[in-house]
PDB file of N, CA and C in Angstrom:
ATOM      1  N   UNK A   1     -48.949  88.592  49.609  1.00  0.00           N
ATOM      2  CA  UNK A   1     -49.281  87.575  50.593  1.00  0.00           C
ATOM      3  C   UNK A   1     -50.368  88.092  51.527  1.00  0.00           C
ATOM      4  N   UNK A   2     -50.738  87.443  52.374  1.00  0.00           N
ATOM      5  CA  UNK A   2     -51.824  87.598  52.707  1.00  0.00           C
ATOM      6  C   UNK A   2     -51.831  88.050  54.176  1.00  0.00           C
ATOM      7  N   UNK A   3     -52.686  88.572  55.428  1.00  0.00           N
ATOM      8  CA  UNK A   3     -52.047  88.977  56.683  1.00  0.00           C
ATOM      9  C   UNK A   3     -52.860  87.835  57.480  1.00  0.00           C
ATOM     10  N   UNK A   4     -52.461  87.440  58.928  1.00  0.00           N
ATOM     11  CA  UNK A   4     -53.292  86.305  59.408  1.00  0.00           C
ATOM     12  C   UNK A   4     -53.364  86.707  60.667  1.00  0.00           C
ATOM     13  N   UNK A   5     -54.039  86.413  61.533  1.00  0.00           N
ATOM     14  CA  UNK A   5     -53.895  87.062  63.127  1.00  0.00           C
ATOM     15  C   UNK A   5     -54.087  84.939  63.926  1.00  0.00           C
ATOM     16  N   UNK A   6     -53.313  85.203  64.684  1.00  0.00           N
ATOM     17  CA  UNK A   6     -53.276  83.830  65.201  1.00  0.00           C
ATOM     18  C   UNK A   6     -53.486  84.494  66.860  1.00  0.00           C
ATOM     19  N   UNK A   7     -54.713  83.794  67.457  1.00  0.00           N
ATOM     20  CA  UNK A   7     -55.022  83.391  68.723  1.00  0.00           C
ATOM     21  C   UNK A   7     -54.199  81.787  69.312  1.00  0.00           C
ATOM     22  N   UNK A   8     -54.020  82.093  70.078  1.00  0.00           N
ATOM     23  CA  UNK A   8     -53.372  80.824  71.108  1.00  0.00           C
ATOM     24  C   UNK A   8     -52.150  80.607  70.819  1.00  0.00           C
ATOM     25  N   UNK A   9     -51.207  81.968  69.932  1.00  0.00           N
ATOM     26  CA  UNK A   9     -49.997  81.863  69.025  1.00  0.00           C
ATOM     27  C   UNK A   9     -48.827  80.903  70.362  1.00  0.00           C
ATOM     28  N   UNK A  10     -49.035  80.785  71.287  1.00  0.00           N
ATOM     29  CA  UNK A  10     -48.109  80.261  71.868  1.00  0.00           C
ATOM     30  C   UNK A  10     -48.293  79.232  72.649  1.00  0.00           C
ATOM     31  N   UNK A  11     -49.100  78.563  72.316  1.00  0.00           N
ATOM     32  CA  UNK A  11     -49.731  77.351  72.260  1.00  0.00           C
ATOM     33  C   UNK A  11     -48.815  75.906  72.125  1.00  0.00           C
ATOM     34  N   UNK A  12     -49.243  74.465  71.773  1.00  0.00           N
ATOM     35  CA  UNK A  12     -48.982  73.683  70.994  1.00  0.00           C
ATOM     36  C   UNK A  12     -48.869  73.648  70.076  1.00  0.00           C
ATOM     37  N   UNK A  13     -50.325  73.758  69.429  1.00  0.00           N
ATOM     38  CA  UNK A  13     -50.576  73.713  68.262  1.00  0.00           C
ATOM     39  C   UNK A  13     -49.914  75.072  67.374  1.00  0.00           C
ATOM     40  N   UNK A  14     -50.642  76.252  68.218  1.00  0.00           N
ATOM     41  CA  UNK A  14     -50.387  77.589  67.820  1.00  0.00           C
ATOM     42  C   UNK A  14     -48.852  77.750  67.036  1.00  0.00           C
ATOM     43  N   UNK A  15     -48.119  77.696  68.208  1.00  0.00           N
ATOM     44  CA  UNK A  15     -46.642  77.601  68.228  1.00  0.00           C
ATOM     45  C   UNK A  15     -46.764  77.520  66.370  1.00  0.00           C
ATOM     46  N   UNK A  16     -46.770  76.492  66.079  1.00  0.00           N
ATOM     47  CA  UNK A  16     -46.303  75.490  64.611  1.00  0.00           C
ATOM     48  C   UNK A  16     -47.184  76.589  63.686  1.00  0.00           C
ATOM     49  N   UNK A  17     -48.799  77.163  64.096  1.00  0.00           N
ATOM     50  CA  UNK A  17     -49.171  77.636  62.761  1.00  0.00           C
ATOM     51  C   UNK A  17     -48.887  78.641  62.707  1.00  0.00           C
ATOM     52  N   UNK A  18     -48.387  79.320  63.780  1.00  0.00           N
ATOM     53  CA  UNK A  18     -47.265  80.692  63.367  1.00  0.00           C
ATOM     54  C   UNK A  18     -45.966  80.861  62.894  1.00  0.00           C
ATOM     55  N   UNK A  19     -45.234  79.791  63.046  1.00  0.00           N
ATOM     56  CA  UNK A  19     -44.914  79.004  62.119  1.00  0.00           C
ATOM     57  C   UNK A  19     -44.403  78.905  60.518  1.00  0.00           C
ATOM     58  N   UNK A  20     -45.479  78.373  60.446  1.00  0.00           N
ATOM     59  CA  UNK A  20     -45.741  78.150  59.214  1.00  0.00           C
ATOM     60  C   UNK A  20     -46.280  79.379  58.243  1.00  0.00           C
ATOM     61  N   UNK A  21     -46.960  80.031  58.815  1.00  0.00           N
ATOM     62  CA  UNK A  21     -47.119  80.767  58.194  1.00  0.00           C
ATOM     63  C   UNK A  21     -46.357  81.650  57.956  1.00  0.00           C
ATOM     64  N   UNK A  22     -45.691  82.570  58.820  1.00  0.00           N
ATOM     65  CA  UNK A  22     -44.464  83.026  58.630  1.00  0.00           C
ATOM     66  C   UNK A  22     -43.130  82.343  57.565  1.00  0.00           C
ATOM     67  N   UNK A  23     -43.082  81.229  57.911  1.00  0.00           N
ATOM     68  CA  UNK A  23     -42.311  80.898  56.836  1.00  0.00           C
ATOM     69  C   UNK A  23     -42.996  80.988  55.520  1.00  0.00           C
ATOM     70  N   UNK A  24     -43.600  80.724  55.491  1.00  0.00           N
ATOM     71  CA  UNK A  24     -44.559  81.298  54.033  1.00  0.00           C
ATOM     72  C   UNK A  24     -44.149  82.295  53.465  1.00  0.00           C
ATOM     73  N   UNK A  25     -44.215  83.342  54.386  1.00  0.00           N
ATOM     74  CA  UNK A  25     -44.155  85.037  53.878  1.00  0.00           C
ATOM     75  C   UNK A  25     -45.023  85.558  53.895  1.00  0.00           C
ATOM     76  N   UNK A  26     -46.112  84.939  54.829  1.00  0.00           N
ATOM     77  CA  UNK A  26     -47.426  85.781  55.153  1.00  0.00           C
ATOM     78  C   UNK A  26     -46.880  86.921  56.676  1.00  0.00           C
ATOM     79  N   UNK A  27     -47.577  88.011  56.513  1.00  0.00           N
ATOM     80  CA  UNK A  27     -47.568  88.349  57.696  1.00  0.00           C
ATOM     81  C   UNK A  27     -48.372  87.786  59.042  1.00  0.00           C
ATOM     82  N   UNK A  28     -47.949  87.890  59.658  1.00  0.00           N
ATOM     83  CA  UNK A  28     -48.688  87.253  60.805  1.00  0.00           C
ATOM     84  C   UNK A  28     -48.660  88.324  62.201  1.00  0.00           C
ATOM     85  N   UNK A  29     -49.691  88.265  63.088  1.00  0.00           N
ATOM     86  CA  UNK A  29     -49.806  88.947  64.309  1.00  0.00           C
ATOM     87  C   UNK A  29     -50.442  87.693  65.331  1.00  0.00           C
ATOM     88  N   UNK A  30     -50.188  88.132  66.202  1.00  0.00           N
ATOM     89  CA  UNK A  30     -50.626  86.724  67.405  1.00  0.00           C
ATOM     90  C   UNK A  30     -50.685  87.454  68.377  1.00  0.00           C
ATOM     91  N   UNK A  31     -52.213  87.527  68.525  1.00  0.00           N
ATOM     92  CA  UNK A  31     -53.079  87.328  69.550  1.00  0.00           C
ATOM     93  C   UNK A  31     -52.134  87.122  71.209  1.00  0.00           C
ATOM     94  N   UNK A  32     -51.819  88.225  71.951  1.00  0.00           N
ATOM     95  CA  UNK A  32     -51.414  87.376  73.245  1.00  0.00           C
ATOM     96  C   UNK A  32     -52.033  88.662  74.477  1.00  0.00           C
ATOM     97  N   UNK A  33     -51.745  87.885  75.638  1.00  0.00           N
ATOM     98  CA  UNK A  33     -52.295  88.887  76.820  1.00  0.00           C
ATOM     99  C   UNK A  33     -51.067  89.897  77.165  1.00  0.00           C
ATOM    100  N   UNK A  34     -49.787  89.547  77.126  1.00  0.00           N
ATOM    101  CA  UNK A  34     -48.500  90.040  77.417  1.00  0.00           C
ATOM    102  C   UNK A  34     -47.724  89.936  75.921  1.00  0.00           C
ATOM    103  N   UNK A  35     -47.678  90.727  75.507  1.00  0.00           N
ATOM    104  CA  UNK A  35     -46.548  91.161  74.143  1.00  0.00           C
ATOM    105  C   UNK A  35     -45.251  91.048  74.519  1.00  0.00           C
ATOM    106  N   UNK A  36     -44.781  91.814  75.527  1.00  0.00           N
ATOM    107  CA  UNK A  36     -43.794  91.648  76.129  1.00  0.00           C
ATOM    108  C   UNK A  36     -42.864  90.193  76.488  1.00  0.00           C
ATOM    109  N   UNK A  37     -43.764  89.399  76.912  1.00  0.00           N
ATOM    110  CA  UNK A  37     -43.356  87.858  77.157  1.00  0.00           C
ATOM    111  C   UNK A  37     -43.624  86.889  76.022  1.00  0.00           C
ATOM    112  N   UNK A  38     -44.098  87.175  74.976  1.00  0.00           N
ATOM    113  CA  UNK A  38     -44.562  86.354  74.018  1.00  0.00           C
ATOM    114  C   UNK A  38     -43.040  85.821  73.548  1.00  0.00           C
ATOM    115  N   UNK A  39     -42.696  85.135  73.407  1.00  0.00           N
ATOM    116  CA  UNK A  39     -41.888  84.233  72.642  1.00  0.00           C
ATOM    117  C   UNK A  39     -42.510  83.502  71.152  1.00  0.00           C
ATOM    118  N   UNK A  40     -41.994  84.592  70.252  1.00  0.00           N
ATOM    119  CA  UNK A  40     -42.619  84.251  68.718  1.00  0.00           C
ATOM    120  C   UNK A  40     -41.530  84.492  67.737  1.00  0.00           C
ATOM    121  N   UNK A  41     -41.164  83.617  66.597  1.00  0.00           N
ATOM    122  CA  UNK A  41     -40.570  83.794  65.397  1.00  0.00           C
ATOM    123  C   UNK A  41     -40.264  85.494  64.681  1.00  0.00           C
ATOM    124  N   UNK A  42     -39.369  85.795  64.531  1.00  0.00           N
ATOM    125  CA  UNK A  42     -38.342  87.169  63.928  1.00  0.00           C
ATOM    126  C   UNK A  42     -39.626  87.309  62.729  1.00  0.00           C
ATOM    127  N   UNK A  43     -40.060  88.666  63.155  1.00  0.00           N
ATOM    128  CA  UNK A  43     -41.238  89.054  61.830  1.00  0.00           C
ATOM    129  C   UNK A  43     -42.915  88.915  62.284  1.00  0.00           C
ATOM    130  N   UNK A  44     -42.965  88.123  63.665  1.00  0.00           N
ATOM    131  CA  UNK A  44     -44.248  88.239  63.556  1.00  0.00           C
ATOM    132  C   UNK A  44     -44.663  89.061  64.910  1.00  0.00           C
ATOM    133  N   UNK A  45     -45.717  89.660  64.587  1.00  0.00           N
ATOM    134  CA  UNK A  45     -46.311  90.798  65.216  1.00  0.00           C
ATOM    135  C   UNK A  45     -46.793  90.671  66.821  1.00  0.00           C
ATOM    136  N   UNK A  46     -46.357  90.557  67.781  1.00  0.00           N
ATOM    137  CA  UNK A  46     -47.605  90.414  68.975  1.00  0.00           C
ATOM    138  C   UNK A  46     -48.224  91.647  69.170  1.00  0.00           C
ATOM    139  N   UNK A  47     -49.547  91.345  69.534  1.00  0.00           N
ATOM    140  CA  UNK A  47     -50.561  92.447  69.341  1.00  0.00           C
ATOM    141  C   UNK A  47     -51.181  92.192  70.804  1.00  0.00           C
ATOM    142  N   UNK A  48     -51.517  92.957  71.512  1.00  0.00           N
ATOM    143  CA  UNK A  48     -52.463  92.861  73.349  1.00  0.00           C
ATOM    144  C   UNK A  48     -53.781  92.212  73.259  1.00  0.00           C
ATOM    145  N   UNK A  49     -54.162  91.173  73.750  1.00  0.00           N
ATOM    146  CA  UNK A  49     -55.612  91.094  73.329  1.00  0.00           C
ATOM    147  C   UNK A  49     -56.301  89.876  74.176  1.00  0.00           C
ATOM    148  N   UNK A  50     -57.385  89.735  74.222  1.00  0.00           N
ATOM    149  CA  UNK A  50     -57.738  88.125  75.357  1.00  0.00           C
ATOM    150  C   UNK A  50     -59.176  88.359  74.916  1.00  0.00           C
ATOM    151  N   UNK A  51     -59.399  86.739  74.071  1.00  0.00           N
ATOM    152  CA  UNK A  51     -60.659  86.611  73.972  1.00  0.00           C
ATOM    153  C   UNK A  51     -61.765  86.287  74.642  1.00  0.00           C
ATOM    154  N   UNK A  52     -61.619  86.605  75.784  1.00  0.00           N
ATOM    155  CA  UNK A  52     -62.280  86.589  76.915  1.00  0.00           C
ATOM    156  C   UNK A  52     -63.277  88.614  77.604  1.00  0.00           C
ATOM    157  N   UNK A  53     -62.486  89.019  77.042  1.00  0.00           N
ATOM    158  CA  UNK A  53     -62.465  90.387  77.164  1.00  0.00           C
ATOM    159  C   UNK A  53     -63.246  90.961  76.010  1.00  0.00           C
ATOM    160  N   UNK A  54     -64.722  91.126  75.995  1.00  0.00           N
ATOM    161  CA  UNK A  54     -64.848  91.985  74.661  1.00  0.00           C
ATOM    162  C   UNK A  54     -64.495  93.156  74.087  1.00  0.00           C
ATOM    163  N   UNK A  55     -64.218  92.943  72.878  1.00  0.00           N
ATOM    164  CA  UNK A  55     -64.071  94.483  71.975  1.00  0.00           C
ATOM    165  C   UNK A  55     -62.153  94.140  72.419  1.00  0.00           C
ATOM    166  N   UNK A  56     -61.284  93.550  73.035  1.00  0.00           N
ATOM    167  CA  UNK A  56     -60.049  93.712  73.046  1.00  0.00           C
ATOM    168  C   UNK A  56     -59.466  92.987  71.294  1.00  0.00           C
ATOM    169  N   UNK A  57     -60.017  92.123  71.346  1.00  0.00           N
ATOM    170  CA  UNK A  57     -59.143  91.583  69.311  1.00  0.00           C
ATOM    171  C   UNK A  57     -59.293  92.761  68.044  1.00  0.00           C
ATOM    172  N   UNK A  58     -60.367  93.134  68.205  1.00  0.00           N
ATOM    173  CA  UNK A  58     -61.374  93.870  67.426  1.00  0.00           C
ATOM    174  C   UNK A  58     -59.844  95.040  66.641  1.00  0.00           C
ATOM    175  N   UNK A  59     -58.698  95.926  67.705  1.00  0.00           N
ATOM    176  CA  UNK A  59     -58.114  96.510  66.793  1.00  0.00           C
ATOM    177  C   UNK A  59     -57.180  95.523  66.103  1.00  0.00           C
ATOM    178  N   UNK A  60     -56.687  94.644  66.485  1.00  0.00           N
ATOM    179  CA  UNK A  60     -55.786  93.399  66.362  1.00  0.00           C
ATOM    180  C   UNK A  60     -56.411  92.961  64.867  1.00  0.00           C
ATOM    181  N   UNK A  61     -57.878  93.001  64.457  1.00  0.00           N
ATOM    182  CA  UNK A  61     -58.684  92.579  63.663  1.00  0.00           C
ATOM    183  C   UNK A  61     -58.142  93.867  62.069  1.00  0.00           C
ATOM    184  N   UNK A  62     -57.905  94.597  62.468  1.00  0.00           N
ATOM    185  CA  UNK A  62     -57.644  95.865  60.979  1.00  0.00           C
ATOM    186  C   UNK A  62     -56.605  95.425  59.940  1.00  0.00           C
ATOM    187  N   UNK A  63     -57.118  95.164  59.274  1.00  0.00           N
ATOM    188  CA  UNK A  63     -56.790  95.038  57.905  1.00  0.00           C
ATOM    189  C   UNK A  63     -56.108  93.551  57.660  1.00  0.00           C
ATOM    190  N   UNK A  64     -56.923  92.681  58.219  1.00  0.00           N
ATOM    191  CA  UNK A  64     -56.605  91.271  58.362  1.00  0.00           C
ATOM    192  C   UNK A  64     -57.471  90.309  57.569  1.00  0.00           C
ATOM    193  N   UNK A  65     -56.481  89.446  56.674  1.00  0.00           N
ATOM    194  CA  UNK A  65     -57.222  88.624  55.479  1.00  0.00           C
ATOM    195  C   UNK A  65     -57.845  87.343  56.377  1.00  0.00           C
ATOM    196  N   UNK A  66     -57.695  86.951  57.416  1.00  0.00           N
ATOM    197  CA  UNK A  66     -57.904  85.718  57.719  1.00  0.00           C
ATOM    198  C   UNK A  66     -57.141  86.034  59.179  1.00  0.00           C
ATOM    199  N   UNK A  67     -58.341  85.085  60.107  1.00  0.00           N
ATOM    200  CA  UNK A  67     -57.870  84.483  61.264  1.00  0.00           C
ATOM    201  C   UNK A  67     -58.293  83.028  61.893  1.00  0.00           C
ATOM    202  N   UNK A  68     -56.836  82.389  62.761  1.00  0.00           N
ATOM    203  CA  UNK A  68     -57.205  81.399  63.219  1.00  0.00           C
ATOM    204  C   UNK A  68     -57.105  81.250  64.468  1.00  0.00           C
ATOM    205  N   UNK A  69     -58.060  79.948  65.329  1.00  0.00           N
ATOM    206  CA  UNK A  69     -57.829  79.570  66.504  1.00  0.00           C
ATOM    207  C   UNK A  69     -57.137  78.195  66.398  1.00  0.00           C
ATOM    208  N   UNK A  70     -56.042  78.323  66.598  1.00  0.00           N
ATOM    209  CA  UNK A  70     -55.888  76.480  66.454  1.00  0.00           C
ATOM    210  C   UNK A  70     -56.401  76.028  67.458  1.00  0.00           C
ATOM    211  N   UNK A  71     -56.578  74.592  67.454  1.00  0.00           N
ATOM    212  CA  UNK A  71     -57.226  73.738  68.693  1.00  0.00           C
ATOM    213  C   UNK A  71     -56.255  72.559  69.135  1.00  0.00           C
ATOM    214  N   UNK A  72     -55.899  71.909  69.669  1.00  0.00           N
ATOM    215  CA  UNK A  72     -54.959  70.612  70.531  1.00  0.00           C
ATOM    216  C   UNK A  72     -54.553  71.061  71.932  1.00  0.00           C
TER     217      UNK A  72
END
């Protein structure tokens, strides 16, 4: 399966495509400013990061097949 990094993982939209993907059996990591407070699905990764900040996604980025921003 494949690995995915999700920005805005705790989102609206986000919420659902982490999600989904996880139920899949993809790995997943999500993008958040606080790891600690993230509220995310058993299995998926929070990683430190704010795309606002350069060079912070960039290690979040290693060895990752695909990433998304959802939008809503």
């Amino acid at each position: 399966m494949s690995t995915f990094l999700v920005t805005g993982p705790t989102g609206n939209v986000g919420r659902h495509v982490v999600s989904a993907l996880s139920t899949a059996g993809h790995e997943v990591r999500a993008l958040v400013r606080d790891p600690a407070s993230a509220v995310l699905p058993h299995g998926v990764t929070a990683v430190r990061g704010d795309l606002s900040s350069p060079g912070t996604p960039t290690p979040a980025l290693r060895d990752v097949d695909s990433w998304t921003r959802p939008s809503g």
